[in-house]
Protein backbone atom coordinates (compact mmCIF):
# COMPACT_ATOMS: atom_id res chain seq x y z
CA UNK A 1 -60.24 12.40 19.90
CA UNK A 2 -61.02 12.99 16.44
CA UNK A 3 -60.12 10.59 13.31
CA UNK A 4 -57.51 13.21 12.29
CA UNK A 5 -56.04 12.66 16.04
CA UNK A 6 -55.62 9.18 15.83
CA UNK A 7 -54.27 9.17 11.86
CA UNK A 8 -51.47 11.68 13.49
CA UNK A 9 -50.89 9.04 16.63
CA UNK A 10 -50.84 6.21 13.99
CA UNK A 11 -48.53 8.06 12.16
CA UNK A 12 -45.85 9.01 14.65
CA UNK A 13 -45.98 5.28 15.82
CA UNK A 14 -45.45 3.72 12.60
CA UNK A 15 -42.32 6.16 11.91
CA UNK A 16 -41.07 5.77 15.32
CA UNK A 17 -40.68 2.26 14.90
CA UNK A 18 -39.24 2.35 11.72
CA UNK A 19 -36.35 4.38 13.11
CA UNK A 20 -36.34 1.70 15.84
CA UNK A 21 -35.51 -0.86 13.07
CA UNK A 22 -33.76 0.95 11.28
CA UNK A 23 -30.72 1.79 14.20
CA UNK A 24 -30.82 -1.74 15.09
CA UNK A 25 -31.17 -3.37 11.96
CA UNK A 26 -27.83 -3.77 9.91
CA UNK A 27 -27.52 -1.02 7.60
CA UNK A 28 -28.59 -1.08 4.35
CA UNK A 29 -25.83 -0.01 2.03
CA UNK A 30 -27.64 -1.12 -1.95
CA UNK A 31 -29.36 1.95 -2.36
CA UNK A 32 -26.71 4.39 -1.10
CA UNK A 33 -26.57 7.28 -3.74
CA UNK A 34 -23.44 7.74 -5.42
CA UNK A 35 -22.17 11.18 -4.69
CA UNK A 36 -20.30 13.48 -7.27
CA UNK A 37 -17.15 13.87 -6.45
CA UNK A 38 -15.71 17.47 -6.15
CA UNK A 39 -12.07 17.01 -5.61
CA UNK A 40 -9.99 19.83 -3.60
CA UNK A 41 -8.97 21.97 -6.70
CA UNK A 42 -5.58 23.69 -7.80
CA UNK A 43 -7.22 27.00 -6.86
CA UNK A 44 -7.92 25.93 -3.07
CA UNK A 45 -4.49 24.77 -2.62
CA UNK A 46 -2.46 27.86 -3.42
CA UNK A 47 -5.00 29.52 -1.19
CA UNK A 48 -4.11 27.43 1.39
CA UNK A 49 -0.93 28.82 2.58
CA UNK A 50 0.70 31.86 4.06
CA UNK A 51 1.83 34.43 1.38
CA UNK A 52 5.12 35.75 3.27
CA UNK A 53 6.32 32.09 5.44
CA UNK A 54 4.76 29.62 2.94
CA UNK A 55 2.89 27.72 6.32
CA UNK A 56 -0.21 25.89 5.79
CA UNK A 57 -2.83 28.18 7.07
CA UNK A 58 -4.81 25.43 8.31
CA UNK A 59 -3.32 22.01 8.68
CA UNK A 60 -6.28 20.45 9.50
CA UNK A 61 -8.95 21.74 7.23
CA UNK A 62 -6.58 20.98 4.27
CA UNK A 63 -6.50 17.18 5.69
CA UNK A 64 -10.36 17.43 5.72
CA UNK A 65 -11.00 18.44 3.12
CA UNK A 66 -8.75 15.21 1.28
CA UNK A 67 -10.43 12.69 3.46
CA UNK A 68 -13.78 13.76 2.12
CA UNK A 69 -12.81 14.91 -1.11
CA UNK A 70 -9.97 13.59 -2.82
CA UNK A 71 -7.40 15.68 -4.85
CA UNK A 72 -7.60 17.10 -8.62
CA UNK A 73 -4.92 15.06 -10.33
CA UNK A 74 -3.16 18.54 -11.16
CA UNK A 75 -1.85 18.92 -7.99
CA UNK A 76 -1.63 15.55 -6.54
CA UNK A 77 2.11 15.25 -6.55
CA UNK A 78 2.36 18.45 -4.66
CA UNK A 79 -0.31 17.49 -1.80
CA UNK A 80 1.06 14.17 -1.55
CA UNK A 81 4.39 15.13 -0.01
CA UNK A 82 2.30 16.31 2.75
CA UNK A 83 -0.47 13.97 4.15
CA UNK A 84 2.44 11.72 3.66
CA UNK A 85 5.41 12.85 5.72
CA UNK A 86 7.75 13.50 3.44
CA UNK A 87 6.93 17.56 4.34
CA UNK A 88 5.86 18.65 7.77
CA UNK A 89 2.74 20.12 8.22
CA UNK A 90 4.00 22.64 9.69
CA UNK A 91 7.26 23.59 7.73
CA UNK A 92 7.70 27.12 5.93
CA UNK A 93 8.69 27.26 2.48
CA UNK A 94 12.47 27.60 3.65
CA UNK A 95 11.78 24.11 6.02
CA UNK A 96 10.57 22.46 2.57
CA UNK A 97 12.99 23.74 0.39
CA UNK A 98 15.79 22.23 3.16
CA UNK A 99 14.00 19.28 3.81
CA UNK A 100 13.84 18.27 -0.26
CA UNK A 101 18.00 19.16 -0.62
CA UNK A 102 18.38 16.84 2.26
CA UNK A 103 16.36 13.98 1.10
CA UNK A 104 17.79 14.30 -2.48
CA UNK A 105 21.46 13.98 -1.47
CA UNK A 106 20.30 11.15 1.22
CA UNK A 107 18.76 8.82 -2.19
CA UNK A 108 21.86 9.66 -3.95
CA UNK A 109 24.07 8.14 -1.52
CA UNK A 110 21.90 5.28 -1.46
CA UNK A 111 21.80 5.35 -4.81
CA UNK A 112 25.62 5.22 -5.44
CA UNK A 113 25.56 2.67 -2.94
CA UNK A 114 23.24 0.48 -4.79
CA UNK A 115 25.34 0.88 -8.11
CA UNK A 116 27.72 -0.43 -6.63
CA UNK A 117 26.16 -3.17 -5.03
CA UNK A 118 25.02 -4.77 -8.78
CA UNK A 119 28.15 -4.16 -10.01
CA UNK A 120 29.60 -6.63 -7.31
CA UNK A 121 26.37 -8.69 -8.20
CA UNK A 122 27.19 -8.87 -11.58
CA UNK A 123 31.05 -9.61 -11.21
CA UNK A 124 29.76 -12.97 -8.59
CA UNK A 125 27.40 -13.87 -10.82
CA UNK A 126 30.35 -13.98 -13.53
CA UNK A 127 32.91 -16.67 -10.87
CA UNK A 128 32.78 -19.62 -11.51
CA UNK A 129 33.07 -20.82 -7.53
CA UNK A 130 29.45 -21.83 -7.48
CA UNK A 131 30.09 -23.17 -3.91
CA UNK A 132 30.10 -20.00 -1.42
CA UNK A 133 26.57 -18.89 -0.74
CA UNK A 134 27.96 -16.05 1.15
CA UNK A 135 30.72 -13.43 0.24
CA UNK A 136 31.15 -9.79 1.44
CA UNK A 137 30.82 -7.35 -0.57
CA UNK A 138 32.70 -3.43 0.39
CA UNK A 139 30.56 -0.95 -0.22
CA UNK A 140 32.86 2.04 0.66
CA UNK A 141 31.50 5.33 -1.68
CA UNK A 142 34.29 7.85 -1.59
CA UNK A 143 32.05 9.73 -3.80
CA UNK A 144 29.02 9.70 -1.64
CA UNK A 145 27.75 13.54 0.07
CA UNK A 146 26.84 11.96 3.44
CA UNK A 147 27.73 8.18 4.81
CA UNK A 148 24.02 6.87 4.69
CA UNK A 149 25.23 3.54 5.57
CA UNK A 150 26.44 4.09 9.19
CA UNK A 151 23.44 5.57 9.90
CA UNK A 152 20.46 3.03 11.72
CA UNK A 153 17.77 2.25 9.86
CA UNK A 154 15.62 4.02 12.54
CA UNK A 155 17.69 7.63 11.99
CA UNK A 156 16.43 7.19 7.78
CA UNK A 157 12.94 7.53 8.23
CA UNK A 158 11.50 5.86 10.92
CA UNK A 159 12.12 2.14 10.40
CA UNK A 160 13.54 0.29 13.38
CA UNK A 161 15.44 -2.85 12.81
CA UNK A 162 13.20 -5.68 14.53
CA UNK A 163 13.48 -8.03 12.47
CA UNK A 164 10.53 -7.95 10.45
CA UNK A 165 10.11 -9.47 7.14
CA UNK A 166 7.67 -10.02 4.39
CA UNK A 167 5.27 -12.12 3.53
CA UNK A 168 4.70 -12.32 -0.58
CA UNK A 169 2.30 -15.08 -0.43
CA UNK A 170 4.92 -17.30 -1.52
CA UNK A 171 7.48 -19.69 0.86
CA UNK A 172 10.05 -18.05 2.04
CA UNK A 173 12.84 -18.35 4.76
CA UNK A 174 14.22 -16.58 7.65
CA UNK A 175 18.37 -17.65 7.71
CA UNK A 176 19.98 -16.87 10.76
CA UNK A 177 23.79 -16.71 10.99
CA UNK A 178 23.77 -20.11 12.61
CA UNK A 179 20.48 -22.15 11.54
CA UNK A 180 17.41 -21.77 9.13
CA UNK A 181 13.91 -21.81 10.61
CA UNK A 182 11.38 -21.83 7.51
CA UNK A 183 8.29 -19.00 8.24
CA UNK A 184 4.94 -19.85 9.72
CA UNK A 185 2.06 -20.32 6.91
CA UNK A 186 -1.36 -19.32 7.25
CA UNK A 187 -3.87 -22.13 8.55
CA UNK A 188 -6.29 -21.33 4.95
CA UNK A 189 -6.65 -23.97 2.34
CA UNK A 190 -5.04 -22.41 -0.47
CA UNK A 191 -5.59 -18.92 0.16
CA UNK A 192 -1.91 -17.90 0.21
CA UNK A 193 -1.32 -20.26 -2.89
CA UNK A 194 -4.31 -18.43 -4.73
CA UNK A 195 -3.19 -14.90 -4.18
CA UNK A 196 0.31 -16.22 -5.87
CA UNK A 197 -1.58 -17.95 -8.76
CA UNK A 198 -3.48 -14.65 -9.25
CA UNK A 199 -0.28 -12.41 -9.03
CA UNK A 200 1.70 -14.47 -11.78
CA UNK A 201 -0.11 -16.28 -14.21
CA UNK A 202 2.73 -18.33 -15.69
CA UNK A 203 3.08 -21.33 -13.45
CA UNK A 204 6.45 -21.75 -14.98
CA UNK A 205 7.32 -18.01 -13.04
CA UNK A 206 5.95 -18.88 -9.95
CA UNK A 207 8.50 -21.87 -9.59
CA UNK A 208 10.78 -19.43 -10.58
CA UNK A 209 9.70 -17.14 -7.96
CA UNK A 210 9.38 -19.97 -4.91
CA UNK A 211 12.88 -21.19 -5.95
CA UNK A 212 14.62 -17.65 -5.98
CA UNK A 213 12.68 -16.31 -2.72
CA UNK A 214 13.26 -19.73 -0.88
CA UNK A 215 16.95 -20.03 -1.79
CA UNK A 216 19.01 -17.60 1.02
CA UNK A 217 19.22 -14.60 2.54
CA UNK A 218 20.87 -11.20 2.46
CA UNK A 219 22.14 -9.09 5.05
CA UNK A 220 23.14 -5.98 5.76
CA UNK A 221 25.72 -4.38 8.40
CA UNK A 222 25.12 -0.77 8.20
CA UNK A 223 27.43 0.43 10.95
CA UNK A 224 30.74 -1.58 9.32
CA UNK A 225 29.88 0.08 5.71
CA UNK A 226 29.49 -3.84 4.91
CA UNK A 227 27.29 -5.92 3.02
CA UNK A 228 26.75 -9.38 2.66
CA UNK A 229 25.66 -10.55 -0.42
CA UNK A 230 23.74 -14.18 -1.13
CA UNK A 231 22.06 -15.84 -3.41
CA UNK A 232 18.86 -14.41 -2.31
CA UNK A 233 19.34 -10.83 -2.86
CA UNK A 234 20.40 -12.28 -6.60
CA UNK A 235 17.36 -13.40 -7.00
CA UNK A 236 15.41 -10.64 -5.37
CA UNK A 237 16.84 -8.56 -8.11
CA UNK A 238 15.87 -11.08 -9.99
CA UNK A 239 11.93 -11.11 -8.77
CA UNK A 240 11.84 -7.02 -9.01
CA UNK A 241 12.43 -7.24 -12.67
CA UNK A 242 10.43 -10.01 -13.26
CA UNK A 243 7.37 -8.18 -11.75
CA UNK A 244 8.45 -4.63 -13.25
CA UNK A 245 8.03 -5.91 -16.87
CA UNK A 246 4.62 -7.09 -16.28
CA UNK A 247 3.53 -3.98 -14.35
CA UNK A 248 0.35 -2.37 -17.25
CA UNK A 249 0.09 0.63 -18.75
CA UNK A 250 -2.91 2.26 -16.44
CA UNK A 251 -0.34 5.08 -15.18
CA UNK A 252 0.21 6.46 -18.69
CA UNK A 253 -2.19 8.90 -18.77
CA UNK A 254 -1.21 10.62 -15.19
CA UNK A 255 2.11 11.37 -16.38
CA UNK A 256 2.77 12.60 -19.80
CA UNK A 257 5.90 13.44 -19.75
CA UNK A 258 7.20 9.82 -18.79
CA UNK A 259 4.21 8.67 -21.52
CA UNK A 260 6.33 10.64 -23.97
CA UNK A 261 10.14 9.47 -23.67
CA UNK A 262 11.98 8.42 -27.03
CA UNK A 263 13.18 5.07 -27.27
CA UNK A 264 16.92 5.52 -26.68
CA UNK A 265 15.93 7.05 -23.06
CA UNK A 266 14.14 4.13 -22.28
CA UNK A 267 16.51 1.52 -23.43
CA UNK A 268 19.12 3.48 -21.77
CA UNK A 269 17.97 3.35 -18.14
CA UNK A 270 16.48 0.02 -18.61
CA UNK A 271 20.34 -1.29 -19.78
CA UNK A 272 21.56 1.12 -16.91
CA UNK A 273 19.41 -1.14 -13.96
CA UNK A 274 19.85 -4.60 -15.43
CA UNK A 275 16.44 -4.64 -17.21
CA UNK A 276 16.08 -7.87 -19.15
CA UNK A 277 13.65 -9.24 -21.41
CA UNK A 278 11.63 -5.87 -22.17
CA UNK A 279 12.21 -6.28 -26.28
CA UNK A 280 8.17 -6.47 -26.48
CA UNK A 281 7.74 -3.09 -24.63
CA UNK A 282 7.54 0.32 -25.78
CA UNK A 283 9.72 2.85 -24.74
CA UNK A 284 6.91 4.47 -22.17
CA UNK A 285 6.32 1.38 -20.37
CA UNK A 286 10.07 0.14 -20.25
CA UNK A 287 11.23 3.31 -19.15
CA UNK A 288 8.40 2.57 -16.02
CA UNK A 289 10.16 -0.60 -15.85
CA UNK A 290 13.47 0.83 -15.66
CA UNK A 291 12.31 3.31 -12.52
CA UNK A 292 10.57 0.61 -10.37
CA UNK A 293 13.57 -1.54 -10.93
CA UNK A 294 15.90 1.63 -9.62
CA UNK A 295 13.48 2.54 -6.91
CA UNK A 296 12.67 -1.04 -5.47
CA UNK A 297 16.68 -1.96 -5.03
CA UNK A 298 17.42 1.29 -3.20
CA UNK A 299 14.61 0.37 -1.15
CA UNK A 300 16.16 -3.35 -0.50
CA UNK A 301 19.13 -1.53 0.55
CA UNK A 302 17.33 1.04 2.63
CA UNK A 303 15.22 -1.41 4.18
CA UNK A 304 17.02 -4.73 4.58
CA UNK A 305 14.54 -6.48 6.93
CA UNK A 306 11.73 -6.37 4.08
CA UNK A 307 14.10 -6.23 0.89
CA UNK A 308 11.00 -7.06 -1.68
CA UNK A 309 8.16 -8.94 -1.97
CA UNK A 310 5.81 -9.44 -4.87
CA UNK A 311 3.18 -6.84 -4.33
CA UNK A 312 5.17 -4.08 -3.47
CA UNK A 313 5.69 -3.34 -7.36
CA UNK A 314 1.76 -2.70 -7.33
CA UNK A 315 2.52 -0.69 -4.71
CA UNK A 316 4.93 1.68 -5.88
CA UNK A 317 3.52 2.57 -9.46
CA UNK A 318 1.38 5.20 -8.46
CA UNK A 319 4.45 7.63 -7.30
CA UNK A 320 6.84 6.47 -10.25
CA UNK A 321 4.00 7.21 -11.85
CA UNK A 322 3.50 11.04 -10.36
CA UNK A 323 6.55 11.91 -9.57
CA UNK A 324 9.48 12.84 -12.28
CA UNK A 325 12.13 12.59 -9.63
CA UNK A 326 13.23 9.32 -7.96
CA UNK A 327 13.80 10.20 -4.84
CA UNK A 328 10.67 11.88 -4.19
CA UNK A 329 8.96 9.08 -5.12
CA UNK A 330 11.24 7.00 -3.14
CA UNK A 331 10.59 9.10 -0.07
CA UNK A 332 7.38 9.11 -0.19
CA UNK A 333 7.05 5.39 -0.99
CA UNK A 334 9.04 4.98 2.46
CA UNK A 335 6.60 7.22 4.32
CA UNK A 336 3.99 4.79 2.70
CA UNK A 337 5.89 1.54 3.37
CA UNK A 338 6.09 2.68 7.23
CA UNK A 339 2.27 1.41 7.83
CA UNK A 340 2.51 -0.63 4.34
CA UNK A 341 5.54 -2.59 5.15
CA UNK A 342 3.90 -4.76 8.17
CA UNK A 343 1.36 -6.43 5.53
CA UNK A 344 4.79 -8.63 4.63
CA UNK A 345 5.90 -9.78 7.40
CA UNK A 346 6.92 -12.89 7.52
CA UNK A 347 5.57 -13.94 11.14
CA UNK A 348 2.34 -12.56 9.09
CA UNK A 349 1.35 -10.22 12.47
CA UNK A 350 0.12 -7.63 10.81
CA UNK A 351 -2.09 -9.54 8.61
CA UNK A 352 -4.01 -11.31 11.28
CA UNK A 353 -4.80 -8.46 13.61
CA UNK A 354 -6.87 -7.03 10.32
CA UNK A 355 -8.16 -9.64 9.53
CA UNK A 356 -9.11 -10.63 13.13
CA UNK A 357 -10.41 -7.10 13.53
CA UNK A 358 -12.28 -7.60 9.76
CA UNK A 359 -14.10 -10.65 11.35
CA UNK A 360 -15.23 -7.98 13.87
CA UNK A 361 -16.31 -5.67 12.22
CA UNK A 362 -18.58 -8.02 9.84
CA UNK A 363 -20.00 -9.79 13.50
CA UNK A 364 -21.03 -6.20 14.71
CA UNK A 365 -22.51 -4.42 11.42
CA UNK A 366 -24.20 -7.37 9.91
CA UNK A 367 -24.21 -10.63 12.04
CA UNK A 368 -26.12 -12.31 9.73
CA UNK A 369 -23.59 -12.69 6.97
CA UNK A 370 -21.24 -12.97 9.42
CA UNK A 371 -23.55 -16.14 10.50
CA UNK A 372 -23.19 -17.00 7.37
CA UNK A 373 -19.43 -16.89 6.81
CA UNK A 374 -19.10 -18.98 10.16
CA UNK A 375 -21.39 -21.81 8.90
CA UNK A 376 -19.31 -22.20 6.24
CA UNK A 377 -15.73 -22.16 7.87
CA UNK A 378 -14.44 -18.42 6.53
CA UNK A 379 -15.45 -16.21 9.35
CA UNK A 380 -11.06 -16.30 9.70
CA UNK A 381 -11.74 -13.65 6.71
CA UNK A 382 -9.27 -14.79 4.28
CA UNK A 383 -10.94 -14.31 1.25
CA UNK A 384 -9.61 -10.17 1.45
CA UNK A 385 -6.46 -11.45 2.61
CA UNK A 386 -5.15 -10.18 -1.41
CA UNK A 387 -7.18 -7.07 -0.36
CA UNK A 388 -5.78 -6.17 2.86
CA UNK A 389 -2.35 -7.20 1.33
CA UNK A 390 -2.00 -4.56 -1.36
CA UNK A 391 -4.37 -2.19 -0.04
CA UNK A 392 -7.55 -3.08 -2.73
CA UNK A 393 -4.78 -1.97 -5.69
CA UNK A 394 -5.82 -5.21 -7.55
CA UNK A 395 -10.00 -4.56 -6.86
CA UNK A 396 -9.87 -0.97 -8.39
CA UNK A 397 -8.83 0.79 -11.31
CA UNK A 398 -5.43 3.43 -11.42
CA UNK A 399 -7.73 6.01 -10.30
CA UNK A 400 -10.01 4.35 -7.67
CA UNK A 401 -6.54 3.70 -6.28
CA UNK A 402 -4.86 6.76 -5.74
CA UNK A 403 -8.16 8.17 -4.55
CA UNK A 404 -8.81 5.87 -2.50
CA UNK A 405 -5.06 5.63 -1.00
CA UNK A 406 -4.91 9.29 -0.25
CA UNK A 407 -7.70 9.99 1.48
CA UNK A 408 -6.62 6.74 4.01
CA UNK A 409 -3.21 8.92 4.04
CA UNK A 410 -5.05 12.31 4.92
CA UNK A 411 -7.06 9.79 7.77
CA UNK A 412 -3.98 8.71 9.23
CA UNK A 413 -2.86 11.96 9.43
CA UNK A 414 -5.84 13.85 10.93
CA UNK A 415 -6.02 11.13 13.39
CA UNK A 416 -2.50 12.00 14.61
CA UNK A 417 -3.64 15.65 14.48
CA UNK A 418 -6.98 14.60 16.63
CA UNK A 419 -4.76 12.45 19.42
CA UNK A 420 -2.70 16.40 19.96
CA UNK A 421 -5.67 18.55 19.69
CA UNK A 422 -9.01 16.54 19.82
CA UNK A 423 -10.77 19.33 18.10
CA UNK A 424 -12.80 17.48 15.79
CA UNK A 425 -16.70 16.65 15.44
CA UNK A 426 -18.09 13.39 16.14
CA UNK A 427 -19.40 12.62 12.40
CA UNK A 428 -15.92 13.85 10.93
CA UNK A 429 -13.55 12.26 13.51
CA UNK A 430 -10.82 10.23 11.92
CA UNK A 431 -11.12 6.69 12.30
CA UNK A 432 -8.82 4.24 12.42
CA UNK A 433 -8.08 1.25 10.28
CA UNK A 434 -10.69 2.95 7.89
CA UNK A 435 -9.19 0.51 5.17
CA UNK A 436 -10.96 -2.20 6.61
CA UNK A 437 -14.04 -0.82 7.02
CA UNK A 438 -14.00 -0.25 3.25
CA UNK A 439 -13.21 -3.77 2.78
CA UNK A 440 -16.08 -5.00 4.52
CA UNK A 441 -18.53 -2.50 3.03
CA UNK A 442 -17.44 -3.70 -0.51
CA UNK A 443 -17.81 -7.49 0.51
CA UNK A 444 -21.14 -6.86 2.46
CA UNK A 445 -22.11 -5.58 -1.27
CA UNK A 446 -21.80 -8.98 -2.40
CA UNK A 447 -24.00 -10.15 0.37
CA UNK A 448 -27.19 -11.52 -1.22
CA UNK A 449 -25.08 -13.94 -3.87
CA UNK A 450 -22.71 -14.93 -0.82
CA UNK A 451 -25.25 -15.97 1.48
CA UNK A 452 -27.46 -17.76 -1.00
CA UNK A 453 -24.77 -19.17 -3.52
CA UNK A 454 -21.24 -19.50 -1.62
CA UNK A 455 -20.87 -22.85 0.52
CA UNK A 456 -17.62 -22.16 1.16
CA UNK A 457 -14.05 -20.04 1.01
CA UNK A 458 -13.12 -20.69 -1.96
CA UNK A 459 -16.14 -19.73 -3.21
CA UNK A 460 -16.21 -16.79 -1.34
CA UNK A 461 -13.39 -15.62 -2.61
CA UNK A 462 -14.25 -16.18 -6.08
CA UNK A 463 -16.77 -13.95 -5.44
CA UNK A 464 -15.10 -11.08 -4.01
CA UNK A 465 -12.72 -11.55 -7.30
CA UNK A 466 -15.08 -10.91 -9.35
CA UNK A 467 -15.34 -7.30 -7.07
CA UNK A 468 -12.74 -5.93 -9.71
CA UNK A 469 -14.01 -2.79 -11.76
CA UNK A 470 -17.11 -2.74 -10.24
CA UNK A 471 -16.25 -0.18 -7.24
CA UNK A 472 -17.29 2.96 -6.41
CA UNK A 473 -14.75 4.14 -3.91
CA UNK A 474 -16.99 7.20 -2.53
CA UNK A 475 -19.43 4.85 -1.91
CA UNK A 476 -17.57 2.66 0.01
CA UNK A 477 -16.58 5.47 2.06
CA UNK A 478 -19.86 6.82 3.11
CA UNK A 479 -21.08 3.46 3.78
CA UNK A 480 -17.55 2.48 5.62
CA UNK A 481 -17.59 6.07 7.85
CA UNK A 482 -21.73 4.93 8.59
CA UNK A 483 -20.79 1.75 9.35
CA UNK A 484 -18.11 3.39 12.18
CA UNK A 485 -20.97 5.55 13.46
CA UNK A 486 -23.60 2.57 13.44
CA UNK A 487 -21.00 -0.15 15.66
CA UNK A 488 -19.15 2.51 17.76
CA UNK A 489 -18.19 0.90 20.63
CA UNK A 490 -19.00 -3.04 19.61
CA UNK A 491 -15.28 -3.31 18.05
């Protein structure tokens, strides 16, 4: 064989075990190229129904094409209706324009009901019998279109009433009728107590907020139009405004026309919803204020197993944000709440199954930091406990959020679609819990400080902290939908 023979053979060998390496090797995700981002456009989307019923043409591709590129903001807060739920995929332009009458008059009622409600607050808070924890309150609405209130929580959008609660990072009870049984805490040294010190800075609030959570309970009787009021749902009105008047101005510049309301409508609406020191806002982010305040205590009502939790203010300011209209972005923050709602609980279940199944995933795409984390007592993952919580809202910017949250929408969706019709290709299937799989590709970049500097959880998550502003989103999801491929099967 000639020398150019054996070059070629020495060739073939050398790149044959590279690619050897390279499958079984973690993968590398620092010198991932950032792609441009070419979000589905306004154009696309009227193209993307039928002219005469108003059907999507093609569910799925119009799910695709979110999951792998985003949405221009112009049309956000019409595609949004639909990965979410609050429109079938299906419906016709007649099914939508049903669908939205319905789900108006349904928030109204609740609505009405909920005016009510803090009127009867406000009259108890006014007695001077300091001594009854516990007093029923009538909530009969003669005015009301449709009597939400005898209707199960199941029939209003797809809650059923286990018995689930949240978990805000801060103590809280669970009061029977008969006897008190305070919730379970996580085994971490001071990992629920930092995500609280984060959340409020003022230690002075976050008494206020461990006093008012830990204090009683409220509870609802749907099916005898009857509510109980206690001291807790006081002060759970109490904790929403508290966190509405710190919520920042990011939003502003995805909604002008809320940017842009005079002074009087702001200080109406926040008067109207019991909005309380807000002096030392302006009128755009008061009038915010005033919504998530509106929004949040329907959703107490609607929802009386999670009421609120500090987080869920984060949570909602996106669709006050993009959408005008309450109730649409009520609805929609319900269709959101329905996978959302389980990071609260009180029994903290849905917590540890992602973070069990984080642990996982870091032990089967890069065992050496996972090593790593073990040696140093946080391979139980809770330093992205805050992360997991409120869905990385804290880690990235406005933008990076709503980008990132809808394309994890348009996933959950197409993976629904995929377990009817399986017609998908193996590189685009959906994938589920994609979420985490983002959280552990933006951790794993942090991997070369957190194996040589962090002896421990704490300083693990101070590192991960320090994550904030720093994300690219479409990064993290090439490298999380690799990192699928790369450990299929091993989870």
């Amino acid at each position: 064989m000639n020398l150019t023979g054996f070059i070629g053979l020495d060739f073939f060998a050398a790149l044959y075990s590279e690619m050897v390496l390279h499958f079984h090797a973690p993968f590398c995700v620092e010198h991932r190229k950032c792609r441009k981002q070419n979000p589905f456009t306004a154009k696309e989307w009227a193209a993307a129904f039928d002219p005469n019923s108003g059907c999507l043409l093609s569910p799925q591709k119009l799910l695709d094409e979110v999951r792998f590129r985003g949405i221009d903001i112009q049309i956000r807060a019409e595609v949004w209706p639909f990965i979410l739920g609050f429109y079938d995929l299906n419906s016709t332009q007649e099914d939508r324009a049903s669908e939205k009458h319905h789900k108006r008059e349904s928030y109204i009622s609740l609505k009405n009901r909920c005016n009510a409600l803090r009127t009867k607050v406000c009259e108890l808070l006014s007695e001077t019998d300091e001594g009854s924890t516990t007093r029923e309150v009538s909530l009969e609405d003669e005015s009301s279109s449709e009597d939400v209130s005898k209707c199960p929580v199941s029939d209003m959008g797809g809650f059923s009433s286990s018995g689930e609660e949240l978990n805000d990072g801060l103590e809280r009870e669970v009061i029977d009728a008969d006897d008190c049984v305070s919730s379970e805490t996580m085994p971490s040294s001071g990992t629920r107590n930092t995500l609280a010190a984060e959340d409020v800075k003022d230690d002075n609030i976050v008494q206020t907020h461990r006093e008012s959570v830990s204090t009683a309970k409220v509870r609802t009787d749907m099916e005898n139009d009857c509510l109980k009021v206690t001291d807790e749902f006081i002060n759970c009105q109490r904790i929403i405004r508290l966190d509405a008047v710190r919520m920042n101005a990011e939003w502003v510049p995805y909604s002008p026309s809320q940017a842009n309301v005079t002074k009087d409508q702001a200080f109406g609406l926040a008067r109207s919803v019991g909005l309380k020191d807000d002096e030392h806002l302006e009128p755009s982010r008061q009038h915010h204020a005033a919504r998530l305040v509106a929004v949040l205590e329907v959703y107490a009502l609607y929802d009386p197993e999670t009421l609120y939790c500090q987080g869920m203010s984060d949570l909602l300011s996106p669709f006050v944000a993009l959408f005008d209209e309450d109730y649409e972005a009520f609805w929609c923050f319900v269709e959101f709440m329905n996978v959302a709602r389980f990071n609260f609980r009180s029994d903290e279940v849905g917590i540890r199954r992602q973070l069990e199944k984080i642990s996982r995933i870091f032990q089967a795409a890069d065992p050496h930091l996972f090593s790593h984390f073990k040696s140093i007592g946080a391979d139980n993952c809770f330093f992205v406990y805050r992360m997991v919580v409120v869905l990385l809202r804290r880690e990235l910017t406005f933008e990076q959020t709503i980008s990132l949250w809808e394309v994890l929408w348009a996933e959950n969706k197409a993976l629904s679609l995929y377990k009817t019709c399986g017609n998908y290709k193996r590189r685009k299937l959906p994938i589920d819990d994609l979420l985490l799989y983002v959280i552990v590709a933006a951790v794993r970049q942090r991997r070369k400080t957190i194996i040589e500097c962090c002896r421990g959880l704490d300083e693990v998550l101070r590192e991960c902290n320090t994550m904030a502003g720093t994300l690219d989103i479409w990064k993290l999801l090439d490298d999380a939908r690799e990192m699928v491929y790369r450990v299929h099967g091993q989870i």
